[in-house]
N, C-alpha and C. Protein backbone atom coordinates (compact mmCIF):
# COMPACT_ATOMS: atom_id res chain seq x y z
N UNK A 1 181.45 198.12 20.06
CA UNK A 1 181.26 197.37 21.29
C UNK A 1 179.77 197.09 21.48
N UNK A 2 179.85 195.84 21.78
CA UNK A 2 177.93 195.60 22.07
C UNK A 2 177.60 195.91 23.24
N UNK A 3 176.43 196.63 23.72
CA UNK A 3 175.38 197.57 24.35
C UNK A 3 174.83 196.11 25.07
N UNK A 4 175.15 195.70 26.09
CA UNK A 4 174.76 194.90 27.30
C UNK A 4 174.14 195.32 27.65
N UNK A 5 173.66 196.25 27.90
CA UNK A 5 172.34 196.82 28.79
C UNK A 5 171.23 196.79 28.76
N UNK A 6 171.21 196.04 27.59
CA UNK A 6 169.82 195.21 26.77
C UNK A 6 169.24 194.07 27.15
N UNK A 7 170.56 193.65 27.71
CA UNK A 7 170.16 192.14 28.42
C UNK A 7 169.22 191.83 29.63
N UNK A 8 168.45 190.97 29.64
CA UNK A 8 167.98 191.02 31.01
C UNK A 8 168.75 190.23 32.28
N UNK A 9 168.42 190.62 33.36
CA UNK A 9 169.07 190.45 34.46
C UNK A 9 169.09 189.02 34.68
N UNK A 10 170.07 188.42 35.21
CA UNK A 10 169.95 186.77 35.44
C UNK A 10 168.83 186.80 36.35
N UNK A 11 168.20 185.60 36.31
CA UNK A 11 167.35 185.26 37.28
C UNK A 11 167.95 184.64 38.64
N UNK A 12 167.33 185.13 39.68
CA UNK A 12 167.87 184.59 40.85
C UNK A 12 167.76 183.07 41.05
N UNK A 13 168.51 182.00 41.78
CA UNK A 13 168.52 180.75 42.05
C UNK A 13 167.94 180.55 43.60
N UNK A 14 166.88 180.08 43.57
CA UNK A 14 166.66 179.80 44.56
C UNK A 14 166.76 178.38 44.72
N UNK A 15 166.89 178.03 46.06
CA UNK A 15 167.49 176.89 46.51
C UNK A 15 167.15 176.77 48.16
N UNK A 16 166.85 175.89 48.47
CA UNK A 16 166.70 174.92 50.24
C UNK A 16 168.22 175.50 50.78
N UNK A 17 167.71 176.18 52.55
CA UNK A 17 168.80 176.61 53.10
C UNK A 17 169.33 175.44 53.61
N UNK A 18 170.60 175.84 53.92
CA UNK A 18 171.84 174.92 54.74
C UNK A 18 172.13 175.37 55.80
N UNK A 19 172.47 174.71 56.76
CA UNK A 19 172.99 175.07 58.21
C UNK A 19 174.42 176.30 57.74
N UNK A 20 174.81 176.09 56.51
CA UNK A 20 176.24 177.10 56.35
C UNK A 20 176.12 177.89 55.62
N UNK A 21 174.52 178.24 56.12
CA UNK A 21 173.81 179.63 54.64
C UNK A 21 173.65 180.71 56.27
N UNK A 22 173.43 180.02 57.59
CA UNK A 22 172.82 180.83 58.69
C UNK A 22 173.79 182.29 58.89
N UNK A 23 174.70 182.18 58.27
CA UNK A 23 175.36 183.92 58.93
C UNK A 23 174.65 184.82 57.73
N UNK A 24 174.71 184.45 56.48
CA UNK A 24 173.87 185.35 55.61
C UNK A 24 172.65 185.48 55.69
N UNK A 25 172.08 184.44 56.26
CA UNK A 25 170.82 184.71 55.95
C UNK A 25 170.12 185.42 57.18
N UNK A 26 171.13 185.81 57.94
CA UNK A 26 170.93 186.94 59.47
C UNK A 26 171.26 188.10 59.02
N UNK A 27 172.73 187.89 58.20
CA UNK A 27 172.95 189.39 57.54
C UNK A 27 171.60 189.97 56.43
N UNK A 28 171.16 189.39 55.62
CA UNK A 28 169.72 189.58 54.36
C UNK A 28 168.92 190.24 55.48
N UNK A 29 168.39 189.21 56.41
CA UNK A 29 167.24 189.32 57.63
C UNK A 29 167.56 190.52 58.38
N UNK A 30 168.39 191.24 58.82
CA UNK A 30 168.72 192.04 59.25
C UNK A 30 168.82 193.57 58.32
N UNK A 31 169.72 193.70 57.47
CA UNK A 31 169.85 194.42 56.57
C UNK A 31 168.81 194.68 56.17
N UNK A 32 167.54 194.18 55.55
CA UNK A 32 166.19 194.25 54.93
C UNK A 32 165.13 195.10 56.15
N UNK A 33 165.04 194.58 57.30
CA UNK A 33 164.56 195.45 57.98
C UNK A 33 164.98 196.31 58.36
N UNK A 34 166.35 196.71 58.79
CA UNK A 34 166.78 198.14 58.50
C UNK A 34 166.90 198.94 57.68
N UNK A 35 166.39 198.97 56.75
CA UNK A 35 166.62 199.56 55.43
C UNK A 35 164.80 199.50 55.08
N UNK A 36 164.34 198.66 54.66
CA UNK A 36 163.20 198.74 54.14
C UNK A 36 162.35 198.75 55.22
N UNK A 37 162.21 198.77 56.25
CA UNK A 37 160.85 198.35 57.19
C UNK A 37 160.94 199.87 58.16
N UNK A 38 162.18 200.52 58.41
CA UNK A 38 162.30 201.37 59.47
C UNK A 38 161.11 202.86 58.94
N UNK A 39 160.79 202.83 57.92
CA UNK A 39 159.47 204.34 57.76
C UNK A 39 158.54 203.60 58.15
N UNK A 40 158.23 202.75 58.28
CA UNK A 40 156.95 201.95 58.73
C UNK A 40 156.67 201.60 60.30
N UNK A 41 157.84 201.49 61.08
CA UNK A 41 158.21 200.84 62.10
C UNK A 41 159.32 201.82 63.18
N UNK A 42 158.97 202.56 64.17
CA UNK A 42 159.71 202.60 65.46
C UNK A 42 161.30 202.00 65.61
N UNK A 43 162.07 202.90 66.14
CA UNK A 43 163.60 202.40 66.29
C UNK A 43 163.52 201.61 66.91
N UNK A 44 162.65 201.23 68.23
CA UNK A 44 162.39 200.47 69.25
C UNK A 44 161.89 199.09 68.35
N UNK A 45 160.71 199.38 67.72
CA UNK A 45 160.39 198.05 67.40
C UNK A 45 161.21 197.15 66.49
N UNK A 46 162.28 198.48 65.55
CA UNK A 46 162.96 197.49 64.74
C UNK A 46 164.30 197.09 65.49
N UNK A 47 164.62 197.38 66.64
CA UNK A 47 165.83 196.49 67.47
C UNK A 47 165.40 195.59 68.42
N UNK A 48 163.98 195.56 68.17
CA UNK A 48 163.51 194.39 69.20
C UNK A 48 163.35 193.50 68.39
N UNK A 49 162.84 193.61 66.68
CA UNK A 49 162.78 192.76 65.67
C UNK A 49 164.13 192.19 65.39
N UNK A 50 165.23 192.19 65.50
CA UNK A 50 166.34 192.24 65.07
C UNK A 50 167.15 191.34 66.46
N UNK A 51 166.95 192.02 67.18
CA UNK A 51 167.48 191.59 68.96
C UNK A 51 166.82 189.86 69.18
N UNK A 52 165.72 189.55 68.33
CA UNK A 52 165.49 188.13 68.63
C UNK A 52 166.15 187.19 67.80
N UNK A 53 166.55 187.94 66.66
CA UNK A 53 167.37 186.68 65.52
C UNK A 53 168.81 187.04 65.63
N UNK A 54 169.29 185.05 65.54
CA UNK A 54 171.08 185.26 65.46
C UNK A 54 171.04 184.14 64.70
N UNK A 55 172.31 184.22 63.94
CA UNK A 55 172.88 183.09 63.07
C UNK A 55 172.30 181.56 64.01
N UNK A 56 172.33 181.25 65.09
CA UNK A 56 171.96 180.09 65.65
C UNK A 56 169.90 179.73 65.37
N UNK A 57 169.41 180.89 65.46
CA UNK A 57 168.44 180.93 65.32
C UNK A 57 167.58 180.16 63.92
N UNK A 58 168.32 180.33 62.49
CA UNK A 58 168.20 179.92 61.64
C UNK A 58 168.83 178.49 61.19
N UNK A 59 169.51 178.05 62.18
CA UNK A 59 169.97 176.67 62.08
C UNK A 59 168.91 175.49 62.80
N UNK A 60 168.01 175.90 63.87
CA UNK A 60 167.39 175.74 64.52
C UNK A 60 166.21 175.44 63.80
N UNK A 61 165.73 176.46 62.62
CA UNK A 61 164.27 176.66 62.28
C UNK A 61 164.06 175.58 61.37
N UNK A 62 165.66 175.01 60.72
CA UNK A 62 165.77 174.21 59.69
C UNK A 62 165.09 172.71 59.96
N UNK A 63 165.21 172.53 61.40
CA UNK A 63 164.62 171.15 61.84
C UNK A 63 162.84 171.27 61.57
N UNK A 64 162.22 172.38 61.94
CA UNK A 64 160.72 171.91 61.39
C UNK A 64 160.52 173.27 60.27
N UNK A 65 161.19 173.33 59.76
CA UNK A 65 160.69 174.41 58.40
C UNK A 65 161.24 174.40 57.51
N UNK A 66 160.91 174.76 56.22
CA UNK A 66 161.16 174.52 55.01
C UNK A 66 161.90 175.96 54.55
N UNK A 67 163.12 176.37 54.80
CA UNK A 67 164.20 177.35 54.86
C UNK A 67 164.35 177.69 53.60
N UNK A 68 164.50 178.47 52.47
CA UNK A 68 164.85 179.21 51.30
C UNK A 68 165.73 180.24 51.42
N UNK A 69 166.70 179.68 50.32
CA UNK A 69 167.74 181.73 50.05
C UNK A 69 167.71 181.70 48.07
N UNK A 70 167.88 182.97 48.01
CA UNK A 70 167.74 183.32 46.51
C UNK A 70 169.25 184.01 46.55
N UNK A 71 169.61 183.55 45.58
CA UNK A 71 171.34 183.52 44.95
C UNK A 71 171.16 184.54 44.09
N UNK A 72 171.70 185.93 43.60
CA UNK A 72 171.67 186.57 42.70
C UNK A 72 172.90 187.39 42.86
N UNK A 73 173.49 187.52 41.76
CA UNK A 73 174.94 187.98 41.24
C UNK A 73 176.01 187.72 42.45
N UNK A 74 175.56 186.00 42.48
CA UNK A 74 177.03 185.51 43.22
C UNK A 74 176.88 185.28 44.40
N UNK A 75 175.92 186.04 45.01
CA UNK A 75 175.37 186.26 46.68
C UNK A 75 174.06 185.90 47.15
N UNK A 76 174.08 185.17 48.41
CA UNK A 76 172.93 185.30 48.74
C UNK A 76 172.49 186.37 48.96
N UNK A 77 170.87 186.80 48.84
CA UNK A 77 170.01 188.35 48.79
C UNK A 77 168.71 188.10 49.37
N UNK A 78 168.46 187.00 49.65
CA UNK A 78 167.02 186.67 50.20
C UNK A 78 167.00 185.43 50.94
N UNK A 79 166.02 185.37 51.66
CA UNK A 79 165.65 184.56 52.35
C UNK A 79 163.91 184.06 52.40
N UNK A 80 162.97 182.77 52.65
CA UNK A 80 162.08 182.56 52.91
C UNK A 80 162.26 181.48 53.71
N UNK A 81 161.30 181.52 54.99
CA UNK A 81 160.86 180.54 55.73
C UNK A 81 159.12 179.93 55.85
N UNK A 82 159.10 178.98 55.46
CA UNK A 82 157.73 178.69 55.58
C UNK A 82 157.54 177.51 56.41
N UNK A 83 156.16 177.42 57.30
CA UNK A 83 155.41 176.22 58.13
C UNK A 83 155.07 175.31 57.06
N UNK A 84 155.96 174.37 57.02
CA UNK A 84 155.18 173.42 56.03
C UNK A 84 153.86 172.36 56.48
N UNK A 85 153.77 172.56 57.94
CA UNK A 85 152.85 172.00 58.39
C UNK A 85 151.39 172.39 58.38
N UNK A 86 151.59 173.72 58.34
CA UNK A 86 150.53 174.91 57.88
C UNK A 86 150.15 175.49 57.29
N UNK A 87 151.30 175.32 56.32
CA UNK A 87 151.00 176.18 54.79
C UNK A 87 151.42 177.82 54.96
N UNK A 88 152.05 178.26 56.20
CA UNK A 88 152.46 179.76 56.52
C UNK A 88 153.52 180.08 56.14
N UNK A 89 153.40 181.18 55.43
CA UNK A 89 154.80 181.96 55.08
C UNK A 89 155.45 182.94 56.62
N UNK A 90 156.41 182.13 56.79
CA UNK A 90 156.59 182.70 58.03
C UNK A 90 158.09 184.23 57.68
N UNK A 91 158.55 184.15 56.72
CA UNK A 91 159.75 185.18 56.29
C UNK A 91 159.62 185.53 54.77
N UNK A 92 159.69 186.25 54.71
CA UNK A 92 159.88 186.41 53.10
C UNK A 92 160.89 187.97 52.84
N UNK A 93 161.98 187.81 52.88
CA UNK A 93 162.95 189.11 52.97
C UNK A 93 164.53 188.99 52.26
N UNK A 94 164.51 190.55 51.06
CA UNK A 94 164.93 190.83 50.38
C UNK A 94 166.33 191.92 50.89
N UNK A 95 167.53 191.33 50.41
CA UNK A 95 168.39 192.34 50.35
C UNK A 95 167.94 193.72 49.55
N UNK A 96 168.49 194.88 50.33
CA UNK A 96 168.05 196.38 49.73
C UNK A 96 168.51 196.19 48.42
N UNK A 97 169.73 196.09 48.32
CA UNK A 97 170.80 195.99 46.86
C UNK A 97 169.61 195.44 45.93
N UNK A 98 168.86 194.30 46.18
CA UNK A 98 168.03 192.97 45.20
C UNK A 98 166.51 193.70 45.19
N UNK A 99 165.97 194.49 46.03
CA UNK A 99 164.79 194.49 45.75
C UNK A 99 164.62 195.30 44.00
N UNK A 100 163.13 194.51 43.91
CA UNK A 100 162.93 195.51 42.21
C UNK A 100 163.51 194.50 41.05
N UNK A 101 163.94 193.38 41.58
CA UNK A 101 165.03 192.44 40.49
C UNK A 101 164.12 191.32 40.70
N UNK A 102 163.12 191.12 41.24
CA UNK A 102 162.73 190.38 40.80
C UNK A 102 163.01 189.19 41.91
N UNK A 103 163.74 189.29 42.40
CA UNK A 103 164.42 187.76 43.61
C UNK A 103 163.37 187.69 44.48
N UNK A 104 162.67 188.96 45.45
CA UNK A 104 161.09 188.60 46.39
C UNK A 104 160.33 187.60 45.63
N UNK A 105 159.78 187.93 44.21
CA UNK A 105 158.87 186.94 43.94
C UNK A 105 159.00 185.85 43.12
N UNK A 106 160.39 185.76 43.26
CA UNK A 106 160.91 184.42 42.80
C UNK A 106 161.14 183.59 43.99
N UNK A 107 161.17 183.68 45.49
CA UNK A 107 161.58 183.36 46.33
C UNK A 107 159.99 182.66 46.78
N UNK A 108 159.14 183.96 47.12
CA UNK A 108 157.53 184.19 47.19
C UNK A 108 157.27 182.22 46.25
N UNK A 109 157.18 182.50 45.08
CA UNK A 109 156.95 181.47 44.49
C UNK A 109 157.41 180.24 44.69
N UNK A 110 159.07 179.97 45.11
CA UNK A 110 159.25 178.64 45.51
C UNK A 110 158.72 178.10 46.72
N UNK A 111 158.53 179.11 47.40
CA UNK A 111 157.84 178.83 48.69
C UNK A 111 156.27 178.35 48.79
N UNK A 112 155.26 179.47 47.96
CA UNK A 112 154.06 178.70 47.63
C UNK A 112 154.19 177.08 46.94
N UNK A 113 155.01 177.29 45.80
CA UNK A 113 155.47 175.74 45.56
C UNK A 113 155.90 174.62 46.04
N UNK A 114 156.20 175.19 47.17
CA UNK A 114 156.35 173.84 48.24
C UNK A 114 155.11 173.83 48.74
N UNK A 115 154.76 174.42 49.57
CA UNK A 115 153.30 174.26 50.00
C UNK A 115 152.08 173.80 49.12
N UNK A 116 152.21 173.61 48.04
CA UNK A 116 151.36 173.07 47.31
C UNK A 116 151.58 171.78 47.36
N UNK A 117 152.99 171.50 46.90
CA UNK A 117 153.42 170.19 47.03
C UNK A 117 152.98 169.60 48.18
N UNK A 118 153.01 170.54 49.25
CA UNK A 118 152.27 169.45 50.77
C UNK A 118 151.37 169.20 51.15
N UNK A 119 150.44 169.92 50.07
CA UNK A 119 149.38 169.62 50.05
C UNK A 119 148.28 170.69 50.53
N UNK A 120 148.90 171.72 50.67
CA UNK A 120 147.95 173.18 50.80
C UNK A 120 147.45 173.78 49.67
N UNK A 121 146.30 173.80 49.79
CA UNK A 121 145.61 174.70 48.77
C UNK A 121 145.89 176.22 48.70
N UNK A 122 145.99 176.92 50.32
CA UNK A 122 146.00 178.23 50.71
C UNK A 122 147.09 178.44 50.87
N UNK A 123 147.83 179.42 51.00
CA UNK A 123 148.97 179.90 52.00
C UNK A 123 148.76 181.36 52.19
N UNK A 124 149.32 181.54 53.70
CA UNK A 124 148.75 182.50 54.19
C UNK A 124 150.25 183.32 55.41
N UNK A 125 150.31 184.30 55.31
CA UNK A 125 151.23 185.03 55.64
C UNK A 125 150.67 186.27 56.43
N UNK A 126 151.36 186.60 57.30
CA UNK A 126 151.64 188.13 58.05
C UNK A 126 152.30 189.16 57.60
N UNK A 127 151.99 189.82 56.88
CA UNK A 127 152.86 190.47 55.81
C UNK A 127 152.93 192.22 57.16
N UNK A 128 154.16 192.76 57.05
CA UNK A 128 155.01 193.83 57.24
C UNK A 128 154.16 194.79 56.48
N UNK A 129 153.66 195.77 57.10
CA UNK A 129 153.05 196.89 56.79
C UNK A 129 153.81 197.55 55.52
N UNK A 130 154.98 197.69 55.12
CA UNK A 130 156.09 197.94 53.98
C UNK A 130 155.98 196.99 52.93
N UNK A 131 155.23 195.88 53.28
CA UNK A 131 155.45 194.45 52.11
C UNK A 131 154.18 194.72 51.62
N UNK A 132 153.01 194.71 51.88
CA UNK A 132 151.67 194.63 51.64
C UNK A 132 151.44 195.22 50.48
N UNK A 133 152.06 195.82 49.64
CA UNK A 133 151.77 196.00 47.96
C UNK A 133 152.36 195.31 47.01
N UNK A 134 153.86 194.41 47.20
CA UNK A 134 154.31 193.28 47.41
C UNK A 134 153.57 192.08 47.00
N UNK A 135 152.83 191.76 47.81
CA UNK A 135 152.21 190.70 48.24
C UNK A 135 150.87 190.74 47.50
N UNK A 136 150.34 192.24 47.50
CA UNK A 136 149.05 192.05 46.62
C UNK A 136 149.42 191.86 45.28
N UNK A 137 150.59 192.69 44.50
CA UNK A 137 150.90 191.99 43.02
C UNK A 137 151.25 190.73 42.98
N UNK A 138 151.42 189.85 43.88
CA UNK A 138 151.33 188.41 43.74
C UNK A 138 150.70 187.98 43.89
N UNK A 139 149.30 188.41 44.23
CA UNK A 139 147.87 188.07 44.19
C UNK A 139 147.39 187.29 45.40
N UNK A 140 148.51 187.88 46.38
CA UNK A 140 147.46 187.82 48.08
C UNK A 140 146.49 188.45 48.22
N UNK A 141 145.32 188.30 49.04
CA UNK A 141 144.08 189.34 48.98
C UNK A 141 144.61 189.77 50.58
N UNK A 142 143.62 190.73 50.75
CA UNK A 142 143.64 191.35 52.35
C UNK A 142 143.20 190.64 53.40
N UNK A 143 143.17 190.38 54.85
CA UNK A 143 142.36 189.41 55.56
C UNK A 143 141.90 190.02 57.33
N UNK A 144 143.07 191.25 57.30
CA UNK A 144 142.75 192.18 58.22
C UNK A 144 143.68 192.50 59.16
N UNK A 145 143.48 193.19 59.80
CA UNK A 145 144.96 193.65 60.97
C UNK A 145 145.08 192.26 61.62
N UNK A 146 146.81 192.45 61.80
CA UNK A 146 147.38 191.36 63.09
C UNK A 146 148.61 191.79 63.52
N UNK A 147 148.87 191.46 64.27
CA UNK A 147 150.36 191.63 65.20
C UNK A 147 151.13 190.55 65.25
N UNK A 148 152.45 190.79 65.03
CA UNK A 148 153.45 189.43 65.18
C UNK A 148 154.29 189.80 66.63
N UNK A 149 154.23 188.76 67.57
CA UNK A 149 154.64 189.27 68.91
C UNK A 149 156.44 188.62 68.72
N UNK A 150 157.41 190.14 68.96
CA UNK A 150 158.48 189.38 68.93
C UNK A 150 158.67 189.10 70.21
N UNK A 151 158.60 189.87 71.35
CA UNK A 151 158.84 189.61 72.76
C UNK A 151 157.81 189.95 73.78
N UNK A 152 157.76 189.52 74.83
CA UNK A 152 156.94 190.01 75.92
C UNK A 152 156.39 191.15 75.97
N UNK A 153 157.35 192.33 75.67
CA UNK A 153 157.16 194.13 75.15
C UNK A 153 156.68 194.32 73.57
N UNK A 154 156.84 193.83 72.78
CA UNK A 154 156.56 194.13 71.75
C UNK A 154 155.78 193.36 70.94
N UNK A 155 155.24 194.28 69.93
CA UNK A 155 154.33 193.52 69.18
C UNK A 155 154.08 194.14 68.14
N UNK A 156 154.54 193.67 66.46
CA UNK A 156 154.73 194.50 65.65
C UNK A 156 153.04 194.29 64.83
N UNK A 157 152.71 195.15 64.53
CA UNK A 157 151.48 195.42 63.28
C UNK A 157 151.89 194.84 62.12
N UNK A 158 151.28 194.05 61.50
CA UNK A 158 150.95 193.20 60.17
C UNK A 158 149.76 193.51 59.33
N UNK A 159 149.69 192.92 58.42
CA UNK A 159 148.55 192.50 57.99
C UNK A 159 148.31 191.44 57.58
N UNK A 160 147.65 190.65 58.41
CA UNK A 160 147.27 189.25 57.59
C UNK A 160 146.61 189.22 56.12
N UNK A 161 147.28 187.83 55.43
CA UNK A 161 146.85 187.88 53.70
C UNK A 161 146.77 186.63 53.32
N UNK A 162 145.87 186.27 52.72
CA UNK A 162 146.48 184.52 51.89
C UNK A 162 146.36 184.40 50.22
N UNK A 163 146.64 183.25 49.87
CA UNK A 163 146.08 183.45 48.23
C UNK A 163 145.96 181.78 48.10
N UNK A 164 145.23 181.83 46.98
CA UNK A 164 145.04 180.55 46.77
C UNK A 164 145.70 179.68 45.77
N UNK A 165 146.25 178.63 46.01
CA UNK A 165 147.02 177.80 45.03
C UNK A 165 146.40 177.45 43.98
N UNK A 166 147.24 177.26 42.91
CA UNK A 166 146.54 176.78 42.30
C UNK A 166 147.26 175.12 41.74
């Protein structure tokens, strides 16, 4: 019998979201910060992070943003949202199951790739205190503390980062 385990992993498909990608891509968005963000982050802050996004929310973002999901073994597992007006990575989040496979910085990349295409040299992100080693092997540099305000009460710690296109 041949030894498959040799093989490497398919590569994830990334692809432009659809209005009929929004329940998964709440379930990814959700799931990812509960799982990966909660040693970093307060019970409080991660149900206030969570308490602002719903499936409607991501149908919404599609009118001025440039929406991404990464397809891997059959399922969506990721998500990216970026300002294409700005060149900002505004989401960049990995199913638990997917992280380590490679789908973050395949996702990471289509997203800078659009933004190049629009004509940004930079792109620049708020990266999750949990992402920030992440982000530096993709060759973001550091740029200094920031806060992403989800609500009136809260206000989560970041770190701002950018990198340069090439």
């Amino acid at each position: 019998m041949e030894d498959l385990s040799a093989e490497p992993a398919p590569k994830p498909l990334v692809r432009p979201a659809t209005e009929a990608d929004a329940e998964e891509i709440f379930r990814v968005h959700s799931d990812s910060i509960l799982a990966l963000c909660s040693d970093r982050y307060s019970p409080d802050e991660i149900a206030a992070w969570i308490a602002v996004r719903s499936p409607a929310s991501y149908r919404v973002a599609l009118a001025s943003r440039a929406l991404f999901v990464a397809e891997w073994q059959g399922e969506i597992v990721a998500f990216g949202q970026l300002d294409p007006e700005k060149g900002e990575i505004e989401a960049c989040y990995v199913a638990p199951a997917a992280v380590g496979a490679g789908v973050g910085a395949a996702l990471l990349g289509r997203m800078e790739d659009e933004a190049l295409r629009r004509g940004h040299s930079f792109v620049r992100l708020n990266s999750t205190l949990n992402a920030e080693g992440f982000y530096a092997r993709c060759g973001y540099r550091w740029l200094g503390k920031a806060t992403h305000r989800l609500s009136g009460k809260v206000d989560l710690a970041c770190i701002r980062m950018e990198k340069e296109l090439a």
